[in-house]
PDB file of N, CA and C in Angstrom:
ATOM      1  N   UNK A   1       5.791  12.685 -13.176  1.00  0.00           N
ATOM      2  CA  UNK A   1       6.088  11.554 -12.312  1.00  0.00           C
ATOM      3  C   UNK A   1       5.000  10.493 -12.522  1.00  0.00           C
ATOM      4  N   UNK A   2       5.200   9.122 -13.039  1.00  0.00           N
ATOM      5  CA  UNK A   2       4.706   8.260 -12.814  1.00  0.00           C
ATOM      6  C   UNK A   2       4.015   7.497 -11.636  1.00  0.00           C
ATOM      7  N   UNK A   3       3.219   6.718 -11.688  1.00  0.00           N
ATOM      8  CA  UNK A   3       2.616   6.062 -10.705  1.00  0.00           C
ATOM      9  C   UNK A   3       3.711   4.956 -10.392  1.00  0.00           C
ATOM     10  N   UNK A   4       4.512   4.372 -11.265  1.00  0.00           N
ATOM     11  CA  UNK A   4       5.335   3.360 -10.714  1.00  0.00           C
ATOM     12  C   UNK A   4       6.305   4.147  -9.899  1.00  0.00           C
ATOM     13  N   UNK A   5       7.013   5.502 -10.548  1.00  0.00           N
ATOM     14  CA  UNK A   5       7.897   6.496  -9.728  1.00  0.00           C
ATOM     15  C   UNK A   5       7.039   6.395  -8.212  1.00  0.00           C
ATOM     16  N   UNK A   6       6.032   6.898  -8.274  1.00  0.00           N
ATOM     17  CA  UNK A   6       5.392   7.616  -6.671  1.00  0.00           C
ATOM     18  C   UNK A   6       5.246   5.577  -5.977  1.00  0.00           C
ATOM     19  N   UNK A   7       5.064   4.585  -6.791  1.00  0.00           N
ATOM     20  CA  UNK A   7       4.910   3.151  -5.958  1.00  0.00           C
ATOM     21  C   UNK A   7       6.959   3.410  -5.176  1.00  0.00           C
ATOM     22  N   UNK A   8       7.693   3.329  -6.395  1.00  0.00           N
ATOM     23  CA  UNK A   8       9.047   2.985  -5.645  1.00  0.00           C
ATOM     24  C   UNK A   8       9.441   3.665  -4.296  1.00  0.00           C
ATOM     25  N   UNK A   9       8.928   5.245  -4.564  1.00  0.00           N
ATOM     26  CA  UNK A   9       9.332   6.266  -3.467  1.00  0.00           C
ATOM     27  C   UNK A   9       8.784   5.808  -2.285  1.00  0.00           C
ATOM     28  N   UNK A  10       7.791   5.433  -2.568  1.00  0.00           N
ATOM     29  CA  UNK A  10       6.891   5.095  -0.912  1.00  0.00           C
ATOM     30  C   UNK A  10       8.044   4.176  -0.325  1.00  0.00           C
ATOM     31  N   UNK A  11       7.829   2.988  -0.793  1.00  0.00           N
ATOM     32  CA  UNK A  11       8.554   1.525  -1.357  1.00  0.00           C
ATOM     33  C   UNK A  11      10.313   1.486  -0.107  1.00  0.00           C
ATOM     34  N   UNK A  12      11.096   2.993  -0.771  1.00  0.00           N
ATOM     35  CA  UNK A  12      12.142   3.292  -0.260  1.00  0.00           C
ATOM     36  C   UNK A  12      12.046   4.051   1.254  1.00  0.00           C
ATOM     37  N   UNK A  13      10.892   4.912   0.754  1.00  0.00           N
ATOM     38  CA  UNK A  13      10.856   5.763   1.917  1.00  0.00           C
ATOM     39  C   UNK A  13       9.987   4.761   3.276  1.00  0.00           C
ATOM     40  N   UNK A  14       9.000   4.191   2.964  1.00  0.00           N
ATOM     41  CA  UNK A  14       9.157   3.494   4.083  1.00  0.00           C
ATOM     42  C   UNK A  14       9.425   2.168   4.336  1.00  0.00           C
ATOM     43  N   UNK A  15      10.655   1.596   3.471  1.00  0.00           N
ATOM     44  CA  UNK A  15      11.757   0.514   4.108  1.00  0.00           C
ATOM     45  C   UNK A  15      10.459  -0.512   3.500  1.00  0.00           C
ATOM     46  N   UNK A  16      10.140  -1.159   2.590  1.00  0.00           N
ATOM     47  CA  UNK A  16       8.983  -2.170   2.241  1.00  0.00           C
ATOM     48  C   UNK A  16      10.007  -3.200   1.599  1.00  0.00           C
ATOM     49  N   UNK A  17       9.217  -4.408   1.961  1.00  0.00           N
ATOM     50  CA  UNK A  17       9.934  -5.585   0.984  1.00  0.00           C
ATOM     51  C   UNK A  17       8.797  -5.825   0.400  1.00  0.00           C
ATOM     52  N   UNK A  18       8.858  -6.436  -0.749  1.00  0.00           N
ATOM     53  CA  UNK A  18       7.868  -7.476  -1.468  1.00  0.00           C
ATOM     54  C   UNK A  18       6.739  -7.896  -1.305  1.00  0.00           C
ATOM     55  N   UNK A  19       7.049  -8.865  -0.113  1.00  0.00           N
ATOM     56  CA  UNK A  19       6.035  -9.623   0.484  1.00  0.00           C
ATOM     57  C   UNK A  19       4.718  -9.357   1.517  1.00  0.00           C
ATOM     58  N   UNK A  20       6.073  -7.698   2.131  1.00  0.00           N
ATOM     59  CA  UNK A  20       5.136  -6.448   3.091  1.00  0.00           C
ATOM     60  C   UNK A  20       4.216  -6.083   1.853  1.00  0.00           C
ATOM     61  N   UNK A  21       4.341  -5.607   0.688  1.00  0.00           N
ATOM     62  CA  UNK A  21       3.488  -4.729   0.287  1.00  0.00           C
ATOM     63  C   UNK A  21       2.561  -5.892  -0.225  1.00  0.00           C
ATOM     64  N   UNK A  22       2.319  -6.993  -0.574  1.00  0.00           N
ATOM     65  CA  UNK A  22       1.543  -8.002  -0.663  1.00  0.00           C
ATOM     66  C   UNK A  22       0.872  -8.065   0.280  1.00  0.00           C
ATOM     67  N   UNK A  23       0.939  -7.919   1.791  1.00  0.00           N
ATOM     68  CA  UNK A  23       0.572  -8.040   2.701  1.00  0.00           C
ATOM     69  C   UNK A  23      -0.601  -6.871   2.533  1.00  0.00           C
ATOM     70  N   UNK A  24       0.171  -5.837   2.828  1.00  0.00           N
ATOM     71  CA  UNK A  24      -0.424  -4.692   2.531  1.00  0.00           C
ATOM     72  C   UNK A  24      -1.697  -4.536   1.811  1.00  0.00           C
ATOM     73  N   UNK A  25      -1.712  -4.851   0.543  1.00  0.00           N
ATOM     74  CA  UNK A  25      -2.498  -4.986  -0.299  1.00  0.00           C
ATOM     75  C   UNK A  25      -3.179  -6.286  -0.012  1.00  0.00           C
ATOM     76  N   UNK A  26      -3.652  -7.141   0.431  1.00  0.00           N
ATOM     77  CA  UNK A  26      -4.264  -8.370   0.895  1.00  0.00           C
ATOM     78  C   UNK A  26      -5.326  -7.467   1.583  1.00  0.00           C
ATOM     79  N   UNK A  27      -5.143  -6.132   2.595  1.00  0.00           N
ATOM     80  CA  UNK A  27      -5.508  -5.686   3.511  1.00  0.00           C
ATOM     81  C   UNK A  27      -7.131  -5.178   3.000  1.00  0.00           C
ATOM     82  N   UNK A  28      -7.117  -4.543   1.470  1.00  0.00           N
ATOM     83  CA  UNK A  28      -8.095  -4.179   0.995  1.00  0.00           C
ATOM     84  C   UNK A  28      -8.456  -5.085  -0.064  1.00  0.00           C
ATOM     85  N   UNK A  29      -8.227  -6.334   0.043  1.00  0.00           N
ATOM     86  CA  UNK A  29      -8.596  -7.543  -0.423  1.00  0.00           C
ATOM     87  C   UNK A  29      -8.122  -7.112  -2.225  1.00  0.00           C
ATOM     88  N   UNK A  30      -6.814  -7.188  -2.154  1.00  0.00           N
ATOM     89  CA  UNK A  30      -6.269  -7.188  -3.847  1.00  0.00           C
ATOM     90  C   UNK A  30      -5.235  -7.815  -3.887  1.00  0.00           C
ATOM     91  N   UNK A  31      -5.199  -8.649  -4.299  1.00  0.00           N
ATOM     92  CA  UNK A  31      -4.463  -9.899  -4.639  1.00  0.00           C
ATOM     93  C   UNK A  31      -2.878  -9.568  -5.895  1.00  0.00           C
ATOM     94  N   UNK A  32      -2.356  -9.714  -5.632  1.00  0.00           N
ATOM     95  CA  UNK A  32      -1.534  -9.525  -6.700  1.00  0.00           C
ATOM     96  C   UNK A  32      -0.304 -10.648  -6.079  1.00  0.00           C
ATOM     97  N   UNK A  33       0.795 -10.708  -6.977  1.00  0.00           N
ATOM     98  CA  UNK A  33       2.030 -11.807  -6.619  1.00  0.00           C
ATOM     99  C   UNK A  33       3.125 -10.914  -6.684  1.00  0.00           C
ATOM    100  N   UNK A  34       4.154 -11.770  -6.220  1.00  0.00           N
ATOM    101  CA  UNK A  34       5.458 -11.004  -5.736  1.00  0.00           C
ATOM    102  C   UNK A  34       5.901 -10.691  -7.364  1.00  0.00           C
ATOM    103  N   UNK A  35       6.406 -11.556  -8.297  1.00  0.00           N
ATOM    104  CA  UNK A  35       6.480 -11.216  -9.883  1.00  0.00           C
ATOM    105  C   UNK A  35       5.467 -10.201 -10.148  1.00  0.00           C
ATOM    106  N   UNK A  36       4.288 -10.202  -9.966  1.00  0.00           N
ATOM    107  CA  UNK A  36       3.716  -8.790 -10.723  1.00  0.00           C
ATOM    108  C   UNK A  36       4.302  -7.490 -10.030  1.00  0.00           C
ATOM    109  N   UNK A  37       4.475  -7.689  -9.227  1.00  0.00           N
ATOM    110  CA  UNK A  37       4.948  -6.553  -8.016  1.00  0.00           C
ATOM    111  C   UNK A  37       6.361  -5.615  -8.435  1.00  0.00           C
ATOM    112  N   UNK A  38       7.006  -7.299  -8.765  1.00  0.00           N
ATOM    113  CA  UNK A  38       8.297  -6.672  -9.383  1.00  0.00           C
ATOM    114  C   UNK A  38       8.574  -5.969 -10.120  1.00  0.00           C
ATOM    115  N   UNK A  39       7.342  -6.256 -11.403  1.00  0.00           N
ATOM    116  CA  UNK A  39       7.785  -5.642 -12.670  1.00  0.00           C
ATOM    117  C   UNK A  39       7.288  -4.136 -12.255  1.00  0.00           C
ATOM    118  N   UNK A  40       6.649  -3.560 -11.649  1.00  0.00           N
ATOM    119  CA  UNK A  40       6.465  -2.156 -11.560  1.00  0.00           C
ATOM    120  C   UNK A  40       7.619  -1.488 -10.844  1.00  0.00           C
ATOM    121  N   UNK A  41       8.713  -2.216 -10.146  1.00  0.00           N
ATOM    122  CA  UNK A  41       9.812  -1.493  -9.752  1.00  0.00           C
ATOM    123  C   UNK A  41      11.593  -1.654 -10.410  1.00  0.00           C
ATOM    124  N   UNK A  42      11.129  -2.124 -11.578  1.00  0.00           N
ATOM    125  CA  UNK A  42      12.049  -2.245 -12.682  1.00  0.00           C
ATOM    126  C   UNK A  42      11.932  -1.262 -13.817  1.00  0.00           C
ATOM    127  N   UNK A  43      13.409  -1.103 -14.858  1.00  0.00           N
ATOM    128  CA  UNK A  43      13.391  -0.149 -15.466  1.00  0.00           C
ATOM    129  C   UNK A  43      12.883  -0.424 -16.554  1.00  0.00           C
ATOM    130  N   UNK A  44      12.095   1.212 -17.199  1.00  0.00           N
ATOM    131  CA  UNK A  44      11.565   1.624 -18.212  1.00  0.00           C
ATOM    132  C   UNK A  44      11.519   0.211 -19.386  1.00  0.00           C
ATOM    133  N   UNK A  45      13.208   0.050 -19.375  1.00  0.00           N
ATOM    134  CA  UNK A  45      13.338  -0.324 -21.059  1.00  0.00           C
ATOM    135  C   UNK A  45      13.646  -1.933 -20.371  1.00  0.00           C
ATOM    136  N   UNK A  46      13.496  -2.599 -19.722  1.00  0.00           N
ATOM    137  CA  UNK A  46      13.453  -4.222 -18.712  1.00  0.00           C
ATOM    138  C   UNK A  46      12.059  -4.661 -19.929  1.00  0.00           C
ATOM    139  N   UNK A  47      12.340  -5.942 -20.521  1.00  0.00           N
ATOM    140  CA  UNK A  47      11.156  -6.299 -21.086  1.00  0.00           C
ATOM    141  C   UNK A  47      10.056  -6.616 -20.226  1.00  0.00           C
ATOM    142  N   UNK A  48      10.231  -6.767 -19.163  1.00  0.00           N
ATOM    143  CA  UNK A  48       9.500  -7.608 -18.010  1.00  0.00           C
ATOM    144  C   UNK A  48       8.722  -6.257 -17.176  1.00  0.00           C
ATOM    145  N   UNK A  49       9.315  -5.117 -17.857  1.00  0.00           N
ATOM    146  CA  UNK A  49       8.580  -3.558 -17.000  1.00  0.00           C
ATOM    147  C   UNK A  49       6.668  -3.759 -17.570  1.00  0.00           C
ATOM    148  N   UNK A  50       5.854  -3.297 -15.819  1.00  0.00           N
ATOM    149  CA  UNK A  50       4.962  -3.164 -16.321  1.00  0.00           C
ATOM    150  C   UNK A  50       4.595  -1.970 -15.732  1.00  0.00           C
ATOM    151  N   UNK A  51       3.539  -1.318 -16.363  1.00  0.00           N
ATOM    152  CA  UNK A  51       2.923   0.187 -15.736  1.00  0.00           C
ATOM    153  C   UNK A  51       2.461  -0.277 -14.965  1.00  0.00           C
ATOM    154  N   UNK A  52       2.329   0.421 -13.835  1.00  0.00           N
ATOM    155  CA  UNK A  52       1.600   0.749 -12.364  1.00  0.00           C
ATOM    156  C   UNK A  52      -0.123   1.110 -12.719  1.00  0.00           C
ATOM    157  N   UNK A  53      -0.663   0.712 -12.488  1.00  0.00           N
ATOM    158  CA  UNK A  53      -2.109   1.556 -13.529  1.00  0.00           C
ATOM    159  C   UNK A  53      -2.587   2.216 -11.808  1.00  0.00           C
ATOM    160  N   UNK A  54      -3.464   3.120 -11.665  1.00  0.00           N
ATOM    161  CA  UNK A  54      -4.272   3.864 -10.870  1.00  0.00           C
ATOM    162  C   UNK A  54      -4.794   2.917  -9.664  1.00  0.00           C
ATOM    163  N   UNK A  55      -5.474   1.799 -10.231  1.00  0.00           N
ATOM    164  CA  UNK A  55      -6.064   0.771  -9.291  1.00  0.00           C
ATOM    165  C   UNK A  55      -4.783   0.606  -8.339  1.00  0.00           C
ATOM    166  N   UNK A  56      -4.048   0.052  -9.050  1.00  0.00           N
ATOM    167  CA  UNK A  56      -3.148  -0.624  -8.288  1.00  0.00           C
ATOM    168  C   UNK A  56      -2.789   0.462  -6.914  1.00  0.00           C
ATOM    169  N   UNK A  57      -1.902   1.336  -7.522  1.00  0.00           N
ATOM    170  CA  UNK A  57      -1.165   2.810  -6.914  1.00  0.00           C
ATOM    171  C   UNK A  57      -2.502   2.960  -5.618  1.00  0.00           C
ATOM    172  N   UNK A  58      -3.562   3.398  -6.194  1.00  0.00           N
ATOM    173  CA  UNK A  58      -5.048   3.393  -5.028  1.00  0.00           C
ATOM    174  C   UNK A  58      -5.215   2.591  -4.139  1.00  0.00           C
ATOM    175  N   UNK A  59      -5.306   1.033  -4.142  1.00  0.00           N
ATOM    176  CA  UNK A  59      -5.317  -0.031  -3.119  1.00  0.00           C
ATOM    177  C   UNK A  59      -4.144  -0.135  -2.825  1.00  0.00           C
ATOM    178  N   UNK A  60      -2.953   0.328  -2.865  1.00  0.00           N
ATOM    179  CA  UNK A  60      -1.966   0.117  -1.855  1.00  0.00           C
ATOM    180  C   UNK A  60      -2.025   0.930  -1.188  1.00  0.00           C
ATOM    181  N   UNK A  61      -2.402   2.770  -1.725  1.00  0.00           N
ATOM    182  CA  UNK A  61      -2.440   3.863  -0.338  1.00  0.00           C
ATOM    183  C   UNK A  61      -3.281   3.480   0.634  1.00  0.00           C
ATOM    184  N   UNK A  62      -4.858   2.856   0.184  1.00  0.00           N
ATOM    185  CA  UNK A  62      -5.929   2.278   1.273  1.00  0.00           C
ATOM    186  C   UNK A  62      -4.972   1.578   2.065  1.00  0.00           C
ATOM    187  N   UNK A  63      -4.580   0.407   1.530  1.00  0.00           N
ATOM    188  CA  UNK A  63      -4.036  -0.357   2.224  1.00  0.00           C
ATOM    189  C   UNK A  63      -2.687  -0.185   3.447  1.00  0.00           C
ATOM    190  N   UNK A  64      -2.315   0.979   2.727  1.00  0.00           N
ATOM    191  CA  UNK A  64      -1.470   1.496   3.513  1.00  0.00           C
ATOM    192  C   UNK A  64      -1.563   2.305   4.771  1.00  0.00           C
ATOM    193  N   UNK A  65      -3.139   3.081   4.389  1.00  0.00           N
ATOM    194  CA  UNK A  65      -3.337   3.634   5.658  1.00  0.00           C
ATOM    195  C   UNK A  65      -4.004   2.322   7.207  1.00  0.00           C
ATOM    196  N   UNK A  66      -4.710   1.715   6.420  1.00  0.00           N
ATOM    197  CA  UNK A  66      -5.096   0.077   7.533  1.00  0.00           C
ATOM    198  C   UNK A  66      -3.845   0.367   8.014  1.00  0.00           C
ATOM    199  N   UNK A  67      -2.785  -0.331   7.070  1.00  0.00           N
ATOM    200  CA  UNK A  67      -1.592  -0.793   7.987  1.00  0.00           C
ATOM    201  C   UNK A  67      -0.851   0.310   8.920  1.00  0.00           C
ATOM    202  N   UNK A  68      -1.003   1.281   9.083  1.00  0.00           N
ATOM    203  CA  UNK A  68      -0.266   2.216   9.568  1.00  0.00           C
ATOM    204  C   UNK A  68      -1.115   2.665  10.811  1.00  0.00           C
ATOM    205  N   UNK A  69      -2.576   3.008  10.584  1.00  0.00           N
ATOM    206  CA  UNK A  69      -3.578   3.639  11.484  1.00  0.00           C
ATOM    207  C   UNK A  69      -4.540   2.580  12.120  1.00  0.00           C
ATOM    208  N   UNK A  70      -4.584   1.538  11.516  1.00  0.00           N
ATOM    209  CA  UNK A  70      -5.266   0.201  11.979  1.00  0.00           C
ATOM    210  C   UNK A  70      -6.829   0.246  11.337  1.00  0.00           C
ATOM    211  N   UNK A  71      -7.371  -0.785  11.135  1.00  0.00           N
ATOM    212  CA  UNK A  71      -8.534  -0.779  10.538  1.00  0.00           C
ATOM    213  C   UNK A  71      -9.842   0.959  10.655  1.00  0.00           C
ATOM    214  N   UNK A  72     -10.702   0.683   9.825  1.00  0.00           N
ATOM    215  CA  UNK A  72     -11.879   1.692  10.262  1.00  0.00           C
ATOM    216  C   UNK A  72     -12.147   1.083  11.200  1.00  0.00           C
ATOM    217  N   UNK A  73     -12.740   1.922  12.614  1.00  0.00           N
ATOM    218  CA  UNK A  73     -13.719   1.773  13.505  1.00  0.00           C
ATOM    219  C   UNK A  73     -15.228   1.479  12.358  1.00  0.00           C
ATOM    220  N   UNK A  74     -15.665   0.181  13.201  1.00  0.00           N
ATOM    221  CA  UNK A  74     -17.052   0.075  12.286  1.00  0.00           C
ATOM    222  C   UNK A  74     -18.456   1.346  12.730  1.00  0.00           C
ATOM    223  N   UNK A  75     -19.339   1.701  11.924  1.00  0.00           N
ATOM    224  CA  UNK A  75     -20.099   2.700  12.616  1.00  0.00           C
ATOM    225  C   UNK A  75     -21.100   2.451  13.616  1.00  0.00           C
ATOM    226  N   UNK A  76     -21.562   3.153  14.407  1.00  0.00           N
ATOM    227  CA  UNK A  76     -22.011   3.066  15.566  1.00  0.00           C
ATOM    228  C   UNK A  76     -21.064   2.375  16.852  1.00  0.00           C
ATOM    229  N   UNK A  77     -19.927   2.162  16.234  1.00  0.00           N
ATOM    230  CA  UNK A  77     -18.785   1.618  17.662  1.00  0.00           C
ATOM    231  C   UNK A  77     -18.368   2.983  18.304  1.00  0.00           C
ATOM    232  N   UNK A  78     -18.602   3.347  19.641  1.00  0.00           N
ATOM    233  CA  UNK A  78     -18.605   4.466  19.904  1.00  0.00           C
ATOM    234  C   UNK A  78     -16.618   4.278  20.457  1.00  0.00           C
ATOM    235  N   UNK A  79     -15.740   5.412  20.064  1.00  0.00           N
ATOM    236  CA  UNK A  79     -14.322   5.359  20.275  1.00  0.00           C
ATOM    237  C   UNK A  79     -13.874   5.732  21.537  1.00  0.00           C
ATOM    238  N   UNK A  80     -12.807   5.357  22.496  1.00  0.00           N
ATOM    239  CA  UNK A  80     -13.142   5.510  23.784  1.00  0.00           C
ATOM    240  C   UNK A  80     -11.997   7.809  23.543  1.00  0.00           C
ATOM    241  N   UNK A  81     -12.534   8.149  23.988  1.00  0.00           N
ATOM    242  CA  UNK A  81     -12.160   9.350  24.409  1.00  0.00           C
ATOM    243  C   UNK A  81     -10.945   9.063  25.782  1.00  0.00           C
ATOM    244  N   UNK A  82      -9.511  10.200  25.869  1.00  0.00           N
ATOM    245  CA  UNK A  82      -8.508   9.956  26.408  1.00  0.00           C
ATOM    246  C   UNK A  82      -9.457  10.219  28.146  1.00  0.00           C
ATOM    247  N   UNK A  83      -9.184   9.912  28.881  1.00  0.00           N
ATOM    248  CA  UNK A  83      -9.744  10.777  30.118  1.00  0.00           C
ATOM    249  C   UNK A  83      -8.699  12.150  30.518  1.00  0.00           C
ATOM    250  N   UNK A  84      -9.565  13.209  31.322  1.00  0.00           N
ATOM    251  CA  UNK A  84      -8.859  14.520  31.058  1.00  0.00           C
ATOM    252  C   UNK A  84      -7.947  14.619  33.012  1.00  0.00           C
ATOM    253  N   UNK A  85      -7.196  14.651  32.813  1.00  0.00           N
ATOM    254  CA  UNK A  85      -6.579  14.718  34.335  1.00  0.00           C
ATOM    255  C   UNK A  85      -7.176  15.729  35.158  1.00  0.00           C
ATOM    256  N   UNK A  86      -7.785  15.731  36.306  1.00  0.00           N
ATOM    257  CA  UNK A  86      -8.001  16.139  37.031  1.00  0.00           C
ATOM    258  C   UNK A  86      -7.646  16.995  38.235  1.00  0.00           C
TER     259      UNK A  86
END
């Protein structure tokens, strides 16, 4: 399985357009355009197909977890704990 395979699956599986995963990726400051984007979810033999390389595939999972779990807490920000019912 390819890295462009494991980009599309995400891609489908969690409902992404274009411009979301641009977004996405903005998040860990990587820039890319909606055309480069494309060509990694086009086929093999498409002259316009490009490989997915590692970087890429990597700053979108970062980016993906921001978007899903919300930024890192910075360190020494102490996190508030639930209170326990009494």
């Amino acid at each position: 399985m390819t890295n462009n395979d494991i980009f599309k699956k995400l891609r489908v599986a969690l409902q992404l357009r274009d411009d979301e995963i641009v977004k996405i990726l903005e998040l860990v400051d990587f820039r890319i355009s909606r055309s480069e984007l494309g060509a990694f979810f086009r086929k093999e033999d498409h002259p316009n197909y490009m490989e997915c390389g590692d970087q890429v595939l990597r700053n979108f999972l970062n980016g993906l977890v921001i978007h899903l779990r919300g930024p890192k807490p910075e360190k020494g920000a102490k996190e508030e704990k639930p209170k326990k019912k009494e």
